[in-house]
C-alpha atoms as a PDB file:
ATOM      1  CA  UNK A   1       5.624   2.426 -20.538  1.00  0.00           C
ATOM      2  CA  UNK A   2       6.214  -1.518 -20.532  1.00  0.00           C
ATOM      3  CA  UNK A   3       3.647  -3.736 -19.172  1.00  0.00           C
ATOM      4  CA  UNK A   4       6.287  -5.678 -17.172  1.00  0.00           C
ATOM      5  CA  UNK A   5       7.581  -2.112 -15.519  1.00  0.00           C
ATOM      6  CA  UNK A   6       3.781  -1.680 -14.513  1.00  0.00           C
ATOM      7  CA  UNK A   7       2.841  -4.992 -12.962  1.00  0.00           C
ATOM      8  CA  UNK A   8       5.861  -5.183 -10.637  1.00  0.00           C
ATOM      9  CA  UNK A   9       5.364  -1.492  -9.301  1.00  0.00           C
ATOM     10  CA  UNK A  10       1.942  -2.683  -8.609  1.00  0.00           C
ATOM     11  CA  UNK A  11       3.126  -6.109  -6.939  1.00  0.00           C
ATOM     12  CA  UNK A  12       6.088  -4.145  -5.381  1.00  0.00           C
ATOM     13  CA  UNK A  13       5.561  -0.750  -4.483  1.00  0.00           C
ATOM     14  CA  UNK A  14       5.516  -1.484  -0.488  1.00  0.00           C
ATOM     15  CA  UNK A  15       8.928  -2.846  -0.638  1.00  0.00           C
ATOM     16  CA  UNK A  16      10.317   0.175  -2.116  1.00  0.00           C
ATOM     17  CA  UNK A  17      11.062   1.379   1.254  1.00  0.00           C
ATOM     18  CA  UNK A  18      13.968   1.843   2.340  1.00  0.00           C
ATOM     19  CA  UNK A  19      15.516   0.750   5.288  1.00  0.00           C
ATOM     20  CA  UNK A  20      14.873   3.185   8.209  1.00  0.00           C
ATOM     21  CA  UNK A  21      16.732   2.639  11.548  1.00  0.00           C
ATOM     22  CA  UNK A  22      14.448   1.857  14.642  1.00  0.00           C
ATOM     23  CA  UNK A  23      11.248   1.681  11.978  1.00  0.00           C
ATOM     24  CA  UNK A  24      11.999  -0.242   8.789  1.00  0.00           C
ATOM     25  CA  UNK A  25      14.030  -3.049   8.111  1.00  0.00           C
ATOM     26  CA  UNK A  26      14.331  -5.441   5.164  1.00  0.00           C
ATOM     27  CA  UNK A  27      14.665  -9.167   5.979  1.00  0.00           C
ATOM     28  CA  UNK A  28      15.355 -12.054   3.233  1.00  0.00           C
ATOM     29  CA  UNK A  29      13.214 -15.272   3.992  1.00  0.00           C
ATOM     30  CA  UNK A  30      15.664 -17.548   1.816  1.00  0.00           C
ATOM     31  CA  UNK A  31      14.346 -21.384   1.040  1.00  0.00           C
ATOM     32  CA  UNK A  32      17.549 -23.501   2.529  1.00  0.00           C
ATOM     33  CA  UNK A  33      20.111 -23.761  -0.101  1.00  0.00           C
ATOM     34  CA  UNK A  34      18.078 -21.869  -2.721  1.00  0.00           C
ATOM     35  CA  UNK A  35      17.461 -18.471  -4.381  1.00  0.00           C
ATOM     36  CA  UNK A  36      15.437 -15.800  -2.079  1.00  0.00           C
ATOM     37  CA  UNK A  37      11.731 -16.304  -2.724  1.00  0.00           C
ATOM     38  CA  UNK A  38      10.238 -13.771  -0.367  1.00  0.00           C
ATOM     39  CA  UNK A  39      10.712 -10.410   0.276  1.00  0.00           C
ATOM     40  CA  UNK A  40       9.859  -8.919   3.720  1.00  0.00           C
ATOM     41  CA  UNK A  41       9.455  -5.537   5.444  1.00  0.00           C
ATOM     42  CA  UNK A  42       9.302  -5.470   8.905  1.00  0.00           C
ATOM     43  CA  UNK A  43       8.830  -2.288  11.587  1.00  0.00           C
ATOM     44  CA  UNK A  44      10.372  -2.570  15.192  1.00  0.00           C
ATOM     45  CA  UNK A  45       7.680   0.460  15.964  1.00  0.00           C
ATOM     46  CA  UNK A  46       4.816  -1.345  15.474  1.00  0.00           C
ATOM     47  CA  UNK A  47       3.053  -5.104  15.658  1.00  0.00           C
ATOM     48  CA  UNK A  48       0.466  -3.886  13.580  1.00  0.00           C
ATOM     49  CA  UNK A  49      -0.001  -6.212  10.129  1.00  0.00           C
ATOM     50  CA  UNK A  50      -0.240  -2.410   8.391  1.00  0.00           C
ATOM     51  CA  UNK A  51       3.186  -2.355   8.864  1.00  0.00           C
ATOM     52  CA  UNK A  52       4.991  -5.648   8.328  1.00  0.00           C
ATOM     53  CA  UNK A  53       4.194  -7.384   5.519  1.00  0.00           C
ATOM     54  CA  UNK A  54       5.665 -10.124   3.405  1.00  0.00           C
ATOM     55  CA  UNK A  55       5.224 -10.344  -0.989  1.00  0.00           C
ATOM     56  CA  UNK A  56       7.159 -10.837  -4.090  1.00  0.00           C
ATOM     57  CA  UNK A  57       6.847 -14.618  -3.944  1.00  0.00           C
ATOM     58  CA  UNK A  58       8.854 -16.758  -6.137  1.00  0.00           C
ATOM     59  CA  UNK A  59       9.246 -20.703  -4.220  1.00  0.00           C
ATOM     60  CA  UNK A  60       9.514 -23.581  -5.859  1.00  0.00           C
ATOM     61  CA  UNK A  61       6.534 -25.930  -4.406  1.00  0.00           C
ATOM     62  CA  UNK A  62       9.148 -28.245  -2.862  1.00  0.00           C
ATOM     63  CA  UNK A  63      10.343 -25.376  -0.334  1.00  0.00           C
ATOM     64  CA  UNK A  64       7.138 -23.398  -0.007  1.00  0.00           C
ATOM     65  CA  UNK A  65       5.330 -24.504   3.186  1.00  0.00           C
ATOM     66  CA  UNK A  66       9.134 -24.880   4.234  1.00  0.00           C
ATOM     67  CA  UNK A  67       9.669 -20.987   3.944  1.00  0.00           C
ATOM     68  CA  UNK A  68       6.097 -20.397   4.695  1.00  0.00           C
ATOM     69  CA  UNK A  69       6.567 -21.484   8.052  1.00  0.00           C
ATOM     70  CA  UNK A  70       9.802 -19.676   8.335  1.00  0.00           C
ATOM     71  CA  UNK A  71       8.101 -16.752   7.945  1.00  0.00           C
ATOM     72  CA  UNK A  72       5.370 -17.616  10.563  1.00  0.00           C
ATOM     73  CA  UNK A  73       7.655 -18.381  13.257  1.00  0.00           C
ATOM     74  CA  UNK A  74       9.421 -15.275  12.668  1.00  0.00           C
ATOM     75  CA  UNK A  75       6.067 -13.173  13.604  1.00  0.00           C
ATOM     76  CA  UNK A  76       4.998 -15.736  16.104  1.00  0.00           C
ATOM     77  CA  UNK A  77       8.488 -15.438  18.240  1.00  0.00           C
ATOM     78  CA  UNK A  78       7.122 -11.207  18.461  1.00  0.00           C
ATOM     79  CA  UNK A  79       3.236 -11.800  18.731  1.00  0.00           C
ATOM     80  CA  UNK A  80       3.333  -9.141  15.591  1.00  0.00           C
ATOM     81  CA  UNK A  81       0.612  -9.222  13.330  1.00  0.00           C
ATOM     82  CA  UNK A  82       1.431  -9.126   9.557  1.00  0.00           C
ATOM     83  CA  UNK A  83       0.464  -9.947   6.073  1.00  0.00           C
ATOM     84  CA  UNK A  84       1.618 -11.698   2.942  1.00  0.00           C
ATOM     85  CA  UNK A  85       0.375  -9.434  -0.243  1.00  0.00           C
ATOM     86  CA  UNK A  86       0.910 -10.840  -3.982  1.00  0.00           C
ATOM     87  CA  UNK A  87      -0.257 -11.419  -6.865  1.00  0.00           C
ATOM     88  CA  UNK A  88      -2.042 -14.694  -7.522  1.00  0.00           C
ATOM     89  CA  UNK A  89      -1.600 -14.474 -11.356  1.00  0.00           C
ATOM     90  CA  UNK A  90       2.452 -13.912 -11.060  1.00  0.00           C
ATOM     91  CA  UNK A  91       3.102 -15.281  -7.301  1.00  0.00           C
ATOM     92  CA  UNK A  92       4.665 -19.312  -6.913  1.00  0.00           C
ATOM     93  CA  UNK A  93       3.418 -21.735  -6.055  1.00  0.00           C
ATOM     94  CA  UNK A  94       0.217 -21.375  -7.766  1.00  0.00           C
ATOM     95  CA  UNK A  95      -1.461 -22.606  -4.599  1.00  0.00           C
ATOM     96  CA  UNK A  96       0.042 -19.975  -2.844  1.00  0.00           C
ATOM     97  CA  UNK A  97      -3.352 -19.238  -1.202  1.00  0.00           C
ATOM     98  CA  UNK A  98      -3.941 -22.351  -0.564  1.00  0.00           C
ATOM     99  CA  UNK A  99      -1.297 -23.157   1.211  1.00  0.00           C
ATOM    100  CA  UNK A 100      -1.745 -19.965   3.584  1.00  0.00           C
ATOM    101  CA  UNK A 101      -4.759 -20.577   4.545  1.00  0.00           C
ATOM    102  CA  UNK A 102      -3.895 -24.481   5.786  1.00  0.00           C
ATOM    103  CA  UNK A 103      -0.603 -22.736   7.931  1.00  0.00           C
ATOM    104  CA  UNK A 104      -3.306 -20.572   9.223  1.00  0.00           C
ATOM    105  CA  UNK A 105      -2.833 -17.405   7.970  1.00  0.00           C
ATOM    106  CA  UNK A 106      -6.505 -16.227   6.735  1.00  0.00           C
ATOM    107  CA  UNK A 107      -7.538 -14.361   3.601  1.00  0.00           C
ATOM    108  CA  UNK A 108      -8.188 -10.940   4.207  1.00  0.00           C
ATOM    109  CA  UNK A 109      -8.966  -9.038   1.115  1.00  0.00           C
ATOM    110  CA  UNK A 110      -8.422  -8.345  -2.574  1.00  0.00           C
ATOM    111  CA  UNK A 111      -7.485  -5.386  -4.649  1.00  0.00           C
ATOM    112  CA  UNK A 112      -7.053  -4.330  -8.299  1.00  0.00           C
ATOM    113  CA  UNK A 113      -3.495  -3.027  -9.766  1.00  0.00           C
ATOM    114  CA  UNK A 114      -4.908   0.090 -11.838  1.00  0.00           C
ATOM    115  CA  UNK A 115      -2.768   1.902 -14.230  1.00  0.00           C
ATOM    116  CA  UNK A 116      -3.325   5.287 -16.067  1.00  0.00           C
ATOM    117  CA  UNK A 117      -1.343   6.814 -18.527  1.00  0.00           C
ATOM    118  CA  UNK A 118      -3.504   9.505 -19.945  1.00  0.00           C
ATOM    119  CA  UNK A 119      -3.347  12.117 -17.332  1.00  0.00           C
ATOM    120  CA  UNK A 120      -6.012  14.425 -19.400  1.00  0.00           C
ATOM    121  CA  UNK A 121      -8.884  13.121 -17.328  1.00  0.00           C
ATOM    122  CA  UNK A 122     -11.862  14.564 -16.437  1.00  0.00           C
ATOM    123  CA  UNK A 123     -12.707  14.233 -12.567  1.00  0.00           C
ATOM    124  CA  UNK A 124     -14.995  17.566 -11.864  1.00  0.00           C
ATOM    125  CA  UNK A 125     -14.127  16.932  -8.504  1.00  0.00           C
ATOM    126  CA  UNK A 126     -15.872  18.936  -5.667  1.00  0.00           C
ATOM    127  CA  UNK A 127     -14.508  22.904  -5.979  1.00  0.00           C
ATOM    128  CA  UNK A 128     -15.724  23.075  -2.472  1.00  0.00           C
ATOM    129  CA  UNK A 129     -13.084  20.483  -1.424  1.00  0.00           C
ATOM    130  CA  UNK A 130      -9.340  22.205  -0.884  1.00  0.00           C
ATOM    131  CA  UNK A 131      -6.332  20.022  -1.556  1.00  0.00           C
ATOM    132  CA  UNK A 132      -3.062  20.307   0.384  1.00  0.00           C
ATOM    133  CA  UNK A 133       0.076  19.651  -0.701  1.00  0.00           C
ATOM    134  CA  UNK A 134       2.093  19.314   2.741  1.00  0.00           C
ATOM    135  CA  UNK A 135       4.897  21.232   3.221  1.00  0.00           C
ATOM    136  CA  UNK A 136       7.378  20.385   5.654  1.00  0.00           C
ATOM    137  CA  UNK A 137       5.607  20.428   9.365  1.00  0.00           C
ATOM    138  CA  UNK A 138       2.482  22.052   8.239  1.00  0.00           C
ATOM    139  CA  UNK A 139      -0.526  19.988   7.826  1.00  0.00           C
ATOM    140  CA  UNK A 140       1.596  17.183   9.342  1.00  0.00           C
ATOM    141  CA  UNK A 141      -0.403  16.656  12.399  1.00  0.00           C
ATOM    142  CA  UNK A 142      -4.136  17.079  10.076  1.00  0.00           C
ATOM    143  CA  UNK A 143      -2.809  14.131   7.993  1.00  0.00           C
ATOM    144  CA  UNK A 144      -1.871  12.024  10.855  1.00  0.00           C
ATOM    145  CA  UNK A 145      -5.564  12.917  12.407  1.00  0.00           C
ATOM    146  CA  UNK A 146      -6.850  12.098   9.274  1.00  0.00           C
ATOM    147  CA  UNK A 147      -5.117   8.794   9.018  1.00  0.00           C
ATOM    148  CA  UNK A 148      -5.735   7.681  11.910  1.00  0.00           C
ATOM    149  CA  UNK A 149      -9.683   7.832  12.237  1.00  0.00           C
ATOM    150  CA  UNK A 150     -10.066   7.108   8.205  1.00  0.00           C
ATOM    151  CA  UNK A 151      -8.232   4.128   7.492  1.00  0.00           C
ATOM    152  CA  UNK A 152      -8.617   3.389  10.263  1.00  0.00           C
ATOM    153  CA  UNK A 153      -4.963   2.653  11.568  1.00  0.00           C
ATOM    154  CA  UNK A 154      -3.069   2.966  14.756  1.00  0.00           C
ATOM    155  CA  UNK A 155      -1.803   5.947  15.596  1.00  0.00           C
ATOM    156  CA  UNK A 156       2.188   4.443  15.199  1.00  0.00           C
ATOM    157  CA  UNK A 157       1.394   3.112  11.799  1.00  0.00           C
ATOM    158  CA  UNK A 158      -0.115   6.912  10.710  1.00  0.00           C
ATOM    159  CA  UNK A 159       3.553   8.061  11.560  1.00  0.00           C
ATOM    160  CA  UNK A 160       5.595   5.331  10.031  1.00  0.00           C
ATOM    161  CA  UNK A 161       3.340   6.298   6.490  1.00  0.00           C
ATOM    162  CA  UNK A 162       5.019  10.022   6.894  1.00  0.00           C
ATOM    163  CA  UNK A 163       8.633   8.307   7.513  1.00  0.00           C
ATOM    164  CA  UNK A 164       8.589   5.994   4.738  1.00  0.00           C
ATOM    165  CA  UNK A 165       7.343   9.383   2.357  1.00  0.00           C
ATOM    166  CA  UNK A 166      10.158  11.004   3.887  1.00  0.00           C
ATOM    167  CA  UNK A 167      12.828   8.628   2.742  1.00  0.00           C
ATOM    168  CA  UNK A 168      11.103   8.278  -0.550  1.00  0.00           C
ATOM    169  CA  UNK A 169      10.849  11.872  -1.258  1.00  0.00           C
ATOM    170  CA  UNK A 170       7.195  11.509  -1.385  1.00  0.00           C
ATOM    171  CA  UNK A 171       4.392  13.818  -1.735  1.00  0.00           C
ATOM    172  CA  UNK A 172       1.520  13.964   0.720  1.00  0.00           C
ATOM    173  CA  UNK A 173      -1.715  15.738   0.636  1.00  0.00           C
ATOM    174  CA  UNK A 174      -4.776  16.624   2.920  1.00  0.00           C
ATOM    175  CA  UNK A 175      -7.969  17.590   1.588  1.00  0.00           C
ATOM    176  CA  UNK A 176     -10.042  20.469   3.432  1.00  0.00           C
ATOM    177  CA  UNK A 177     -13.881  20.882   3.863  1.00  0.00           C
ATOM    178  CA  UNK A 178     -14.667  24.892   5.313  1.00  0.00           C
ATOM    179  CA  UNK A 179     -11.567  24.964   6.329  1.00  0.00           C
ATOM    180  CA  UNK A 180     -11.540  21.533   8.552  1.00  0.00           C
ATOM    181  CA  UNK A 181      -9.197  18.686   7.428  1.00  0.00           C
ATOM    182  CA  UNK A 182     -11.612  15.581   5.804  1.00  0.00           C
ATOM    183  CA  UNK A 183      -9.174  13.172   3.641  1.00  0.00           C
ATOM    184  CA  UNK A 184      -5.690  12.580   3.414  1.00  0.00           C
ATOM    185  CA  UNK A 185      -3.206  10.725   0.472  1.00  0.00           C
ATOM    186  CA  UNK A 186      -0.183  10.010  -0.191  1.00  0.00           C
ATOM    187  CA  UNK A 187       2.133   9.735  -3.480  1.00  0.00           C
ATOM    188  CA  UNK A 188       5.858   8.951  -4.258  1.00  0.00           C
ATOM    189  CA  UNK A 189       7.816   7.426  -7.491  1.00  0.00           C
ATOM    190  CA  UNK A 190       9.180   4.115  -7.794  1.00  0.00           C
ATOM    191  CA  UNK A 191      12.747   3.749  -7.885  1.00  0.00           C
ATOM    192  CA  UNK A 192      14.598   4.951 -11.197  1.00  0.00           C
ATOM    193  CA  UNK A 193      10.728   4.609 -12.946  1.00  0.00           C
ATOM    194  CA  UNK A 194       8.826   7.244 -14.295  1.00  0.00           C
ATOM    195  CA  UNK A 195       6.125   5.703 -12.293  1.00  0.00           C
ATOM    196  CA  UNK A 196       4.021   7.509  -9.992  1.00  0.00           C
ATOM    197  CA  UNK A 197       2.189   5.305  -6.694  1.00  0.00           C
ATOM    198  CA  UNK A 198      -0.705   6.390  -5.776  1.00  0.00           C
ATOM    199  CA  UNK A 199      -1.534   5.447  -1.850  1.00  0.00           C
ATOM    200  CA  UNK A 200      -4.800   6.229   0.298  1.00  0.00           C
ATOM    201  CA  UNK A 201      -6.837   7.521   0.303  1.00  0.00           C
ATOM    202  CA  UNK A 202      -8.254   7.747   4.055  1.00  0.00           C
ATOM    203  CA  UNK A 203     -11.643   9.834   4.482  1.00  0.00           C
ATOM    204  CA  UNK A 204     -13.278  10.685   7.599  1.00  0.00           C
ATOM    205  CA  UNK A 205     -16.298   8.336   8.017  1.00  0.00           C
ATOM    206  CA  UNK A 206     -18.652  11.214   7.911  1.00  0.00           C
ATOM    207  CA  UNK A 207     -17.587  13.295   4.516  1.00  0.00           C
ATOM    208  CA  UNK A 208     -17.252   9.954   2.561  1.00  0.00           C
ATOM    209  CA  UNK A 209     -19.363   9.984  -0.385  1.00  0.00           C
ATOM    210  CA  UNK A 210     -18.690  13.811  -0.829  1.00  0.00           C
ATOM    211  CA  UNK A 211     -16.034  13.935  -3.621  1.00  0.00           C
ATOM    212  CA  UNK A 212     -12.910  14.095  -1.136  1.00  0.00           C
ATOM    213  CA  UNK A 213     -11.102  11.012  -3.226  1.00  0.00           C
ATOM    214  CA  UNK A 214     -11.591  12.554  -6.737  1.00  0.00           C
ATOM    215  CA  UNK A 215     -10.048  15.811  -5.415  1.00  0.00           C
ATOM    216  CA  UNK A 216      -7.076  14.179  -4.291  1.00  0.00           C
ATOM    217  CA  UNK A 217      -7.212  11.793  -6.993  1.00  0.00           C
ATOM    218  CA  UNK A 218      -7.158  14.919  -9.393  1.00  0.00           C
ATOM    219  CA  UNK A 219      -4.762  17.302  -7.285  1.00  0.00           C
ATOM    220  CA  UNK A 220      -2.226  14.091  -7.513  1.00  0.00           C
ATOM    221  CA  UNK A 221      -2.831  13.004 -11.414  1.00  0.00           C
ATOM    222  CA  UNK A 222      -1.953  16.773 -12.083  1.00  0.00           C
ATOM    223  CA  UNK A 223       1.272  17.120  -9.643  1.00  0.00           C
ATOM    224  CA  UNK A 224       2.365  13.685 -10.874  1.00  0.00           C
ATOM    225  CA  UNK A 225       2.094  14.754 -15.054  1.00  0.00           C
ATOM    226  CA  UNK A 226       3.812  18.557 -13.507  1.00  0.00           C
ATOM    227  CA  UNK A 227       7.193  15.958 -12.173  1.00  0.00           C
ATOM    228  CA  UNK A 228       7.322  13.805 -15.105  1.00  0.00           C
ATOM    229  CA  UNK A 229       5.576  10.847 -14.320  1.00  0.00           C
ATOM    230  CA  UNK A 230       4.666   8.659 -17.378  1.00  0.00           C
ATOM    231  CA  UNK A 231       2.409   6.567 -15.347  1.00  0.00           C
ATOM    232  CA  UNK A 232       0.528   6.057 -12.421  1.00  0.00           C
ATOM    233  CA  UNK A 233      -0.805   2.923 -10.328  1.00  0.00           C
ATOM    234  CA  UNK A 234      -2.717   2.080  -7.613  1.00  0.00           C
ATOM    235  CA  UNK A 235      -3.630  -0.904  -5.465  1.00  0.00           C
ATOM    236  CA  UNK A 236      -7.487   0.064  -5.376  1.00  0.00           C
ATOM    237  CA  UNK A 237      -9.902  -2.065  -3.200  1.00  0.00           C
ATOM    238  CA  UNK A 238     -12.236  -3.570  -5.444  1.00  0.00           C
ATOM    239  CA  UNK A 239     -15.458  -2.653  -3.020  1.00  0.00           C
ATOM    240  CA  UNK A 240     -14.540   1.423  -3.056  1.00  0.00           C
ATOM    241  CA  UNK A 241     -12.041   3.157  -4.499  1.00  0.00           C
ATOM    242  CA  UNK A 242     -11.663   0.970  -7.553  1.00  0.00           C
ATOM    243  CA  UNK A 243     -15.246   1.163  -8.982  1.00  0.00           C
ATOM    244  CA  UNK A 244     -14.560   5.043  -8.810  1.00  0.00           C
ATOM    245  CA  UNK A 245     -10.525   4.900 -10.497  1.00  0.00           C
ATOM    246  CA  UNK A 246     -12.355   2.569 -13.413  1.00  0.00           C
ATOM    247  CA  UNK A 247     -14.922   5.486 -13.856  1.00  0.00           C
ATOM    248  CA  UNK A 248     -12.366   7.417 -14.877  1.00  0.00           C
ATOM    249  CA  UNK A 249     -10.558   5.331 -17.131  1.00  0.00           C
ATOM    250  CA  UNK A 250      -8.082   3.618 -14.982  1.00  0.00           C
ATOM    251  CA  UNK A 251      -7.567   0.031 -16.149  1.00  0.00           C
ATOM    252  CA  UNK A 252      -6.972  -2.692 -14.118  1.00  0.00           C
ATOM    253  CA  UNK A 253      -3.669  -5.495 -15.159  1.00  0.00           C
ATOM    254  CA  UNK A 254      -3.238  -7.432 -12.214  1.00  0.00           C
ATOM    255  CA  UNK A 255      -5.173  -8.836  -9.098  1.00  0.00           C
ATOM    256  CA  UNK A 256      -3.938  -8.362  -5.829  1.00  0.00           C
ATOM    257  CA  UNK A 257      -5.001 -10.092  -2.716  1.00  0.00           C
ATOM    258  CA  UNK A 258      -3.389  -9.948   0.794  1.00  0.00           C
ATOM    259  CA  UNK A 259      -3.822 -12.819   3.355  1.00  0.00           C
ATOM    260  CA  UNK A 260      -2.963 -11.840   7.131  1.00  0.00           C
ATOM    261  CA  UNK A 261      -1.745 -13.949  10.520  1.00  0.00           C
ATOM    262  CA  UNK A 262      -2.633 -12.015  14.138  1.00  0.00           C
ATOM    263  CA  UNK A 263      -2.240 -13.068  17.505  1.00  0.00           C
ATOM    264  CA  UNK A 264      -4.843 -14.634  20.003  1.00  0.00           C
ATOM    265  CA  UNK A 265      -5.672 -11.394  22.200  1.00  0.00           C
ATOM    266  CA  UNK A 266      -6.722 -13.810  24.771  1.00  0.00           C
ATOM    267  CA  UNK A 267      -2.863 -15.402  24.883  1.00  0.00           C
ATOM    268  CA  UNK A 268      -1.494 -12.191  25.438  1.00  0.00           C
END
């Protein structure tokens, strides 16, 4: 598996969406008279920053702040909430960051890009734990439940996850405690890669802690080796679900942080 393939599934993945009429839709933040320098995704079903979201940035420093503010003005105009996620290590300008944070658009987090190729891993996840696959309608509304209260997200943004899976042929899963729906995840493949992205997991605040991600984590490194997947990444937040992924010898290639703009509830 190339190194190169790798590092732009991991900067990438959210823009392999496709377009999705009423939900999804691609826009193309160009600099003025140069090459397109941002990639955006952008939902007409919801304002939250979850589900519009801005990456793959290439500008030249002399039309940064210049498409940087085309970009804010396009969010502005619909009081939507959204974020710009990239890789500081690969992402231009180098100040990237920088320069979000004086157009006002706050840091907000970081993540890891994990990659495992050696699907023989031992996770001894908890037998107690049942893992899902959902099929069609069933286990459809546990997954949106689960979503919902575990991320947490907005209810709209739960749904759009099991649109975009549709349209990517994806794989979700929900993980069961005594018969009671705990943890959710999600899976699909990049684009003509053997790559397998890994997304999730959301736990119900009161099973975390209880093996639910290392069950998914398991169920989905054996259904992804099962379809042919060579590899598999991850955007893993470095505070939780990374230190467990290293554990069990994912490796990390790229940083990841995301940066997000929201509007003044009191202007609304």
């Amino acid at each position: 598996m190339d190194v190169e393939d790798l590092k732009d599934a991991m900067e990438h993945s959210f823009f392999a969406i496709p377009d999705i009429p009423g939900k999804v839709v691609h826009v193309d933040f160009s600099a003025s008279g140069g090459e397109i320098g941002v990639r955006g995704v952008v939902s007409p079903a919801s304002s939250s920053f979850h589900a519009n979201a801005v990456g793959g940035v290439r500008l030249d420093p002399g039309d940064a702040d210049e498409v940087i503010q085309r970009v804010q003005e396009h969010f502005v105009s619909r009081a939507c909430a959204y974020q710009w996620f990239f890789a500081p290590g690969r992402a231009t300008p180098t100040d990237l960051g920088v320069r979000l944070e004086r157009a006002g658009i706050a840091k907000a987090g970081e993540a890891a890009g994990l990659y495992l190729t050696d699907f023989d891993v031992e996770l001894e996840p908890n037998r107690s734990i049942e893992v899902v696959e959902v099929s069609g309608d069933d286990g459809v509304q546990d997954l949106l439940r689960v979503f919902t209260a575990g991320f947490p997200i907005p209810a709209e943004v739960a749904s759009l996850i099991v649109d975009w899976q549709a349209a990517l042929d994806g794989r979700n899963y929900v993980a069961y405690l005594d018969g009671q729906p705990i943890s959710a995840a999600v899976m699909f493949a990049m684009p003509d890669k053997p790559i397998a992205v890994f997304q999730g997991a959301a736990t119900l605040p009161d099973h975390r802690g209880n093996g639910a991600y290392s069950a998914l984590l398991d169920r989905r490194l054996r259904d992804a080796a099962d379809w042919g997947m060579e590899a598999v990444i991850l955007q893993a937040n470095r505070e939780t679900s990374a230190p467990i992924c290293a554990a069990y010898g994912f490796h990390e290639l790229i940083d990841l942080v995301f940066h997000v703009w929201q509007p003044d509830p009191s202007l609304s």
